[in-house]
C-alpha atoms as a PDB file:
ATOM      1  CA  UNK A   1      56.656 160.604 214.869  1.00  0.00           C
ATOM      2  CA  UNK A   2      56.917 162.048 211.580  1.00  0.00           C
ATOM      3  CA  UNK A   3      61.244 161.794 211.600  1.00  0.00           C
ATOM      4  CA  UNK A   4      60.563 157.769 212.197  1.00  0.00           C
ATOM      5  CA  UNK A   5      57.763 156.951 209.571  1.00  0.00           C
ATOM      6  CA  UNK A   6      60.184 159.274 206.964  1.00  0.00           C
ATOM      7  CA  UNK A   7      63.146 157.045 207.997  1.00  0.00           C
ATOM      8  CA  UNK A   8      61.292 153.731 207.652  1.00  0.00           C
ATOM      9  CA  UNK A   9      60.243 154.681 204.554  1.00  0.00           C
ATOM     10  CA  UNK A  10      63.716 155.637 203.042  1.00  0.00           C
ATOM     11  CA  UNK A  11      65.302 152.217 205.059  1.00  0.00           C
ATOM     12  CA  UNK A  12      62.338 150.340 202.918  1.00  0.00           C
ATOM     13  CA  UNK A  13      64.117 152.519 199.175  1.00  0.00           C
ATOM     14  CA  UNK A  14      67.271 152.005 200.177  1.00  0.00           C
ATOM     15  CA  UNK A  15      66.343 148.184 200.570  1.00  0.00           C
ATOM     16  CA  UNK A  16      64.259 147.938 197.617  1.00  0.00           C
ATOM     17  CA  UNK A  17      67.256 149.717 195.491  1.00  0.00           C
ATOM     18  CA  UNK A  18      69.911 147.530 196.494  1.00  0.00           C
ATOM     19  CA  UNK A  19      67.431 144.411 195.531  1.00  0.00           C
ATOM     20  CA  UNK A  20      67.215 146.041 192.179  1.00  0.00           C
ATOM     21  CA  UNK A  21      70.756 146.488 191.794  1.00  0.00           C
ATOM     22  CA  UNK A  22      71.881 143.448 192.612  1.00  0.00           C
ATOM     23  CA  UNK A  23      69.421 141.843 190.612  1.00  0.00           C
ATOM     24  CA  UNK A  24      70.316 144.068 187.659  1.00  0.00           C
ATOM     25  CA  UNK A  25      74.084 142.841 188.379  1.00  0.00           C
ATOM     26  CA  UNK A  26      73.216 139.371 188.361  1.00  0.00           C
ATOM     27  CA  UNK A  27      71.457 139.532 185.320  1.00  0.00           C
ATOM     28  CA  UNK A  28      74.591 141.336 183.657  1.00  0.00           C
ATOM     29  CA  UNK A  29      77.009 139.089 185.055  1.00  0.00           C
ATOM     30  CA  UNK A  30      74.636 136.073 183.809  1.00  0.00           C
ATOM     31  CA  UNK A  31      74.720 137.492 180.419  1.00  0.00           C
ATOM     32  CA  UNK A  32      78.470 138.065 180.268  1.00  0.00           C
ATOM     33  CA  UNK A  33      79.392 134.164 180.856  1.00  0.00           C
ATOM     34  CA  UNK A  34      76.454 133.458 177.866  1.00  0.00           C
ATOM     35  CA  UNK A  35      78.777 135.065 175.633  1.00  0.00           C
ATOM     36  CA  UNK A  36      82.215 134.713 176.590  1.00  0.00           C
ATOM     37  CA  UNK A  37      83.918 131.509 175.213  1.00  0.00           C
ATOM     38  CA  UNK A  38      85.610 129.020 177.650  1.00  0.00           C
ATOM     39  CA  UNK A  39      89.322 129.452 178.092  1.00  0.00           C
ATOM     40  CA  UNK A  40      91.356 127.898 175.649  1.00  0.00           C
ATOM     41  CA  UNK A  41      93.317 125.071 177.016  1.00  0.00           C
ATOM     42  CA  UNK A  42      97.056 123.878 175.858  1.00  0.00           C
ATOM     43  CA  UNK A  43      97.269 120.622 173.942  1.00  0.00           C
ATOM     44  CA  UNK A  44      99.047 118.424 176.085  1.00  0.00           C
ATOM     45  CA  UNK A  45     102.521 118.111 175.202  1.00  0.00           C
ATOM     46  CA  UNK A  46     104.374 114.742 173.795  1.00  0.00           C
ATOM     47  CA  UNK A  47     106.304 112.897 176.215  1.00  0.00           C
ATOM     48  CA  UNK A  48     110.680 113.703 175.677  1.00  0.00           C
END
């Protein structure tokens, strides 16, 4: 039994990593649009 309970408890790191990760990625990602300006849009061009 000791292969199984040494598995389950590297399925529940490997879990617990990935939540950390993505939660790390979020918060980057988050942090990147708080920063970056919006796009700069074209003035709209006179009519010929």
């Amino acid at each position: 039994m000791g292969d199984k309970d040494k598995a389950e408890r590297l399925a529940a790191k490997l879990r617990e990593n990935l939540r950390r990760r993505k939660a790390q990625a979020r918060d980057i990602d988050g942090a990147k649009q708080e920063r970056t300006p919006p796009p700069a849009t074209p003035a709209p061009r006179p009519p010929e």
